[in-house]
C-alpha atoms as a PDB file:
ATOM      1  CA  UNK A   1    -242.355  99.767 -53.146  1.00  0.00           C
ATOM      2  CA  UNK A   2    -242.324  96.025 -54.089  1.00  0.00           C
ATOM      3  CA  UNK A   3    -239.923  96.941 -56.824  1.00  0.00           C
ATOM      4  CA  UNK A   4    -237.323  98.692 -54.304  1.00  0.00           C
ATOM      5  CA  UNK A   5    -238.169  96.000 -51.814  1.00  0.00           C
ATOM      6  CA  UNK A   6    -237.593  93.180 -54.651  1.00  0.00           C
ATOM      7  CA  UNK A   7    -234.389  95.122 -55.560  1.00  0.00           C
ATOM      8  CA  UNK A   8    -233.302  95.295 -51.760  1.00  0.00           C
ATOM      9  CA  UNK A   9    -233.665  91.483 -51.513  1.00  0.00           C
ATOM     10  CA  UNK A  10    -232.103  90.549 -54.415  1.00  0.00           C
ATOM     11  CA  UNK A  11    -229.024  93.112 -54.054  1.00  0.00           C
ATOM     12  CA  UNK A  12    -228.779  91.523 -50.531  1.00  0.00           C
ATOM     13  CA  UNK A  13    -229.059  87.884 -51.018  1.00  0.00           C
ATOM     14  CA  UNK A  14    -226.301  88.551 -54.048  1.00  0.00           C
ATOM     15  CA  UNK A  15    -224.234  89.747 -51.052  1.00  0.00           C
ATOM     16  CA  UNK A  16    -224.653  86.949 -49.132  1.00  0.00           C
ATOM     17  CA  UNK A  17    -223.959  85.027 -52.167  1.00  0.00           C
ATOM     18  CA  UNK A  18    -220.886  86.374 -52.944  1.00  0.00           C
ATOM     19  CA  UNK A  19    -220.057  86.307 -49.607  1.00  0.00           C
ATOM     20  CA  UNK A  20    -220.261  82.444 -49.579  1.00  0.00           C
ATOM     21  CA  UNK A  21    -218.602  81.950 -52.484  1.00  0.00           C
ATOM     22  CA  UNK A  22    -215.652  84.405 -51.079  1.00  0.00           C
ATOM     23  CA  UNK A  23    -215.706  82.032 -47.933  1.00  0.00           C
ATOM     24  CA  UNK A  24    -215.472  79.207 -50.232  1.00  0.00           C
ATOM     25  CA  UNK A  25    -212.726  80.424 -52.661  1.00  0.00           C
ATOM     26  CA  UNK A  26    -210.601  81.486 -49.399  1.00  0.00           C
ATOM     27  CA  UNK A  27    -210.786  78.150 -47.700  1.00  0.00           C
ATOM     28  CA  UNK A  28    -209.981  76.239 -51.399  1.00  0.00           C
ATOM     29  CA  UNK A  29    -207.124  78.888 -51.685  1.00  0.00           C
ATOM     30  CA  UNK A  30    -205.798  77.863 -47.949  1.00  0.00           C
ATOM     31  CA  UNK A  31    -206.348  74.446 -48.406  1.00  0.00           C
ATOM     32  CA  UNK A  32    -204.682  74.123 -51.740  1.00  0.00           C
ATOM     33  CA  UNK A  33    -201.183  75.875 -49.864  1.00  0.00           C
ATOM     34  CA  UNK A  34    -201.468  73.893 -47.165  1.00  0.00           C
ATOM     35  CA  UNK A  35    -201.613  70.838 -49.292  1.00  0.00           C
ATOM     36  CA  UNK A  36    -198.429  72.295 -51.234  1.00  0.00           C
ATOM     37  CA  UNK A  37    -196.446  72.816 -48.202  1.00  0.00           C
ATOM     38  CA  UNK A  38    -197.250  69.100 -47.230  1.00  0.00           C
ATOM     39  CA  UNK A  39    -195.981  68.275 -50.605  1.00  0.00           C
ATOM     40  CA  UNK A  40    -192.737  70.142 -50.383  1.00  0.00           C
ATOM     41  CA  UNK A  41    -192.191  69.502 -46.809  1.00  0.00           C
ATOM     42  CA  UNK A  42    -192.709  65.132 -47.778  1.00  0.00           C
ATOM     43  CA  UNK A  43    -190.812  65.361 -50.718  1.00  0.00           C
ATOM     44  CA  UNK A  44    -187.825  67.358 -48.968  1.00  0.00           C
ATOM     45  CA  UNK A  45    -187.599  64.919 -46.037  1.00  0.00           C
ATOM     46  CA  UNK A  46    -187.251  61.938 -48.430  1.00  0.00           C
ATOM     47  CA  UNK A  47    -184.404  63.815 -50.238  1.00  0.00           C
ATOM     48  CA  UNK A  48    -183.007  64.168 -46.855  1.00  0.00           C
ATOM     49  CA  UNK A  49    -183.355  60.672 -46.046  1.00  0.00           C
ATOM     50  CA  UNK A  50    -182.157  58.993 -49.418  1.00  0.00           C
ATOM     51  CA  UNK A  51    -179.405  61.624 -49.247  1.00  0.00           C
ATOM     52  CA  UNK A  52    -178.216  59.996 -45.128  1.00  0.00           C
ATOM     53  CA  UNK A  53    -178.897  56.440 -46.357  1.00  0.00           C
ATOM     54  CA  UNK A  54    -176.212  56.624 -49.101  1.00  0.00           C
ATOM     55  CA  UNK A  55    -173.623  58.940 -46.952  1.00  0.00           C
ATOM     56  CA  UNK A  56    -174.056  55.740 -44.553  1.00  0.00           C
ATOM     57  CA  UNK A  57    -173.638  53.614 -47.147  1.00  0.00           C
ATOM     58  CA  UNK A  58    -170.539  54.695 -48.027  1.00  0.00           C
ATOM     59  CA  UNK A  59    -169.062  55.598 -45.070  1.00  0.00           C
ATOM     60  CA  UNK A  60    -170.132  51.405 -43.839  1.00  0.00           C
ATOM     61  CA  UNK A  61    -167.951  50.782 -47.316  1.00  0.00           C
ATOM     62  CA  UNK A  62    -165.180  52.759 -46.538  1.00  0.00           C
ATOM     63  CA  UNK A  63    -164.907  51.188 -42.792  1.00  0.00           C
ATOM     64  CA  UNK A  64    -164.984  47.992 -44.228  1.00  0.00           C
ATOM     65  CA  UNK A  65    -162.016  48.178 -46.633  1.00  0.00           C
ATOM     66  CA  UNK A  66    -160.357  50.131 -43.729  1.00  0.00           C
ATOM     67  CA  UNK A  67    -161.376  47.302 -41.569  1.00  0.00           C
ATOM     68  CA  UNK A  68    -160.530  44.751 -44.136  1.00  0.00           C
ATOM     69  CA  UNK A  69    -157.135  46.631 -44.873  1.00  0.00           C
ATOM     70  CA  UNK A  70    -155.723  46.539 -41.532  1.00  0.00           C
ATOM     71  CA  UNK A  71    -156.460  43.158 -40.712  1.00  0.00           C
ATOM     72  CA  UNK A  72    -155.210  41.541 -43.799  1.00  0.00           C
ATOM     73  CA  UNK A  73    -151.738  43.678 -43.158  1.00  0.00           C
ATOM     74  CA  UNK A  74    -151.590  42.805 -39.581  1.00  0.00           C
ATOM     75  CA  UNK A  75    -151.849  38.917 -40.672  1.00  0.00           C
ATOM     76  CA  UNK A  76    -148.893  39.881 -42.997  1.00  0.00           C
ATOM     77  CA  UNK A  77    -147.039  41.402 -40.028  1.00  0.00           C
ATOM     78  CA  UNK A  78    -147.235  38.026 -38.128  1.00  0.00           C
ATOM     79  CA  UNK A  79    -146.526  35.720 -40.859  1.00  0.00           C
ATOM     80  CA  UNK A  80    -143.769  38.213 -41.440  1.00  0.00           C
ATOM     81  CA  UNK A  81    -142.598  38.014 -37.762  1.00  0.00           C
ATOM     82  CA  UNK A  82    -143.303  34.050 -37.717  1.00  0.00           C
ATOM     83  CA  UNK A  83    -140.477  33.787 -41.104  1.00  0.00           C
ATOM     84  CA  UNK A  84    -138.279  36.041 -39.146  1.00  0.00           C
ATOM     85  CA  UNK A  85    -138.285  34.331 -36.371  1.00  0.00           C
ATOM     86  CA  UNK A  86    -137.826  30.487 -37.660  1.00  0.00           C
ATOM     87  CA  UNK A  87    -135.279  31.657 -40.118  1.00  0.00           C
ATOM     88  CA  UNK A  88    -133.063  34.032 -37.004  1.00  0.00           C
ATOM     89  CA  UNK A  89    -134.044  31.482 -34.115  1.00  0.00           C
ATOM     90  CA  UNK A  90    -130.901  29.822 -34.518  1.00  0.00           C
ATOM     91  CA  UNK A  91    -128.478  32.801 -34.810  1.00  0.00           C
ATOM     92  CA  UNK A  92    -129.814  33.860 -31.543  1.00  0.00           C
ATOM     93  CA  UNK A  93    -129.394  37.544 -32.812  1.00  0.00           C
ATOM     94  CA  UNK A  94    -131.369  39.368 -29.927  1.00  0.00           C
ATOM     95  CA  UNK A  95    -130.033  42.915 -31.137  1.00  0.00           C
ATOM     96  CA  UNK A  96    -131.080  41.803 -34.518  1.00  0.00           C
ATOM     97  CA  UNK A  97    -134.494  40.487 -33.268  1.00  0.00           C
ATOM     98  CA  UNK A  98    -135.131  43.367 -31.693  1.00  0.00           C
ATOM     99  CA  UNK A  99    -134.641  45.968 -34.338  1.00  0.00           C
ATOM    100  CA  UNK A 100    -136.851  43.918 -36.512  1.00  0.00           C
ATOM    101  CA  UNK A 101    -139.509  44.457 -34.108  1.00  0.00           C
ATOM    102  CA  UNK A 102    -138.920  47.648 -33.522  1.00  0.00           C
ATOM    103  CA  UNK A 103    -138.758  48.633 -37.378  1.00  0.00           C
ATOM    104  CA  UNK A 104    -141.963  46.331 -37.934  1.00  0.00           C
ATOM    105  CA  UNK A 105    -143.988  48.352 -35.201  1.00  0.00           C
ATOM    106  CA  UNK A 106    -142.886  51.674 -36.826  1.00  0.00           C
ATOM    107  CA  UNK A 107    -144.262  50.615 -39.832  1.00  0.00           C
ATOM    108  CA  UNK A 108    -147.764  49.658 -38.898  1.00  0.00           C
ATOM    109  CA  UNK A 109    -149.046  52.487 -36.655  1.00  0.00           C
ATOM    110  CA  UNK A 110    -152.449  50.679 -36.202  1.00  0.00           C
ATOM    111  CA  UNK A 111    -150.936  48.012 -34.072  1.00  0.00           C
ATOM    112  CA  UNK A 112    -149.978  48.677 -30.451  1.00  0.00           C
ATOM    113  CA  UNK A 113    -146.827  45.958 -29.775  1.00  0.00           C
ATOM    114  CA  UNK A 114    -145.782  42.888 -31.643  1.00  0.00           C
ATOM    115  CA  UNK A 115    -144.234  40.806 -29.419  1.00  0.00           C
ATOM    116  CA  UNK A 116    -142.465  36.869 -30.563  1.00  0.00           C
ATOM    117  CA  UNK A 117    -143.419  34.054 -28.167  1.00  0.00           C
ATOM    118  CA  UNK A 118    -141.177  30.892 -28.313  1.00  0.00           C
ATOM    119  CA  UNK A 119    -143.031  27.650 -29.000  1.00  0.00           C
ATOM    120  CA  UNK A 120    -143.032  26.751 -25.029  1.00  0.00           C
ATOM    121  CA  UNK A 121    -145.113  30.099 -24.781  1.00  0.00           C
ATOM    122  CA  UNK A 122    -142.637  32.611 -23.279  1.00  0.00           C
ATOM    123  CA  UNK A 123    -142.142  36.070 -24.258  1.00  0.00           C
ATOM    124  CA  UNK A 124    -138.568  36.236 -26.433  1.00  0.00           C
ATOM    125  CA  UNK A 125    -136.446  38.874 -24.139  1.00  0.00           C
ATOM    126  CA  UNK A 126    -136.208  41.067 -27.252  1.00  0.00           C
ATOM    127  CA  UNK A 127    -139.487  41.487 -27.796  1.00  0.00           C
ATOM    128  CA  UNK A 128    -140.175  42.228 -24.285  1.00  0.00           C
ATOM    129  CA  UNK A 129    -137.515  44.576 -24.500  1.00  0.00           C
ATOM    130  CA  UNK A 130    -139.317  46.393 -27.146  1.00  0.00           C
ATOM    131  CA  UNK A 131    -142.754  46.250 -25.795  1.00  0.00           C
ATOM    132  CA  UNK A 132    -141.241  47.573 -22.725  1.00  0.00           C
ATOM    133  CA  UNK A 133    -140.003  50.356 -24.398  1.00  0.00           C
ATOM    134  CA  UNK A 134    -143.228  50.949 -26.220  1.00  0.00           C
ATOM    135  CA  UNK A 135    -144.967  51.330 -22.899  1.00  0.00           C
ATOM    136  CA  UNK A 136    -142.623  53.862 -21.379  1.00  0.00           C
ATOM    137  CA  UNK A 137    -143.069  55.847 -24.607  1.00  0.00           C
ATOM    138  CA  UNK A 138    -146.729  55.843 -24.577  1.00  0.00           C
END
């Protein structure tokens, strides 16, 4: 009986062994996937993020030459509109005056009235003409 009793033991402490080392494996097994997940999950967010940080990039570019674009033709405008006017003042050409502004503000859709201001700081009847208009239109 000491054999079969020997046997017993050792059969079940071999079960228990395995057991434990079953245990063992399945916890490496779950840690090593959760790990990988972790991995994927870090390594996806950062493509995510580089991926935002140069759309905004480049859409902060693009505003800026927009930006930079309308502002350096709206100077031209106005330099325009300040050689019109000194070189027409004299003719006193309103129905000219006004169809210049009027053709000017058709061609630059991103401003909202151009208006000539004499050098005593009144509004020139043509352009108020034309902003009027403008206004009734909008």
């Amino acid at each position: 009986m000491t054999l079969r009793s020997n046997l017993r033991t050792a059969a079940v402490s071999l079960g228990r062994n395995l057991s434990t080392i079953a245990l063992i494996a399945g916890l490496l097994l779950t840690a090593s996937v959760l790990g990988a997940t972790l991995w994927v999950a870090a390594s996806d967010k950062a493509g995510t993020v580089r991926s935002a940080q140069a759309k905004a990039e480049l859409l902060a570019r693009m505003l800026e030459d927009q930006t930079t674009r309308t502002v350096e033709t709206g100077f031209f405008a106005m330099d325009t509109l300040v050689e019109f006017a000194s070189l027409h003042a004299s003719a006193g050409g309103r129905e000219r005056t006004e169809a210049f502004l009027k053709q000017s503000l058709a061609g630059l859709p991103f401003m909202r009235s151009l208006a000539l201001v004499d050098s005593e700081g009144t509004l020139l009847p043509a352009a108020h003409r034309v902003m009027r208009d403008w206004l009734l239109t909008c």
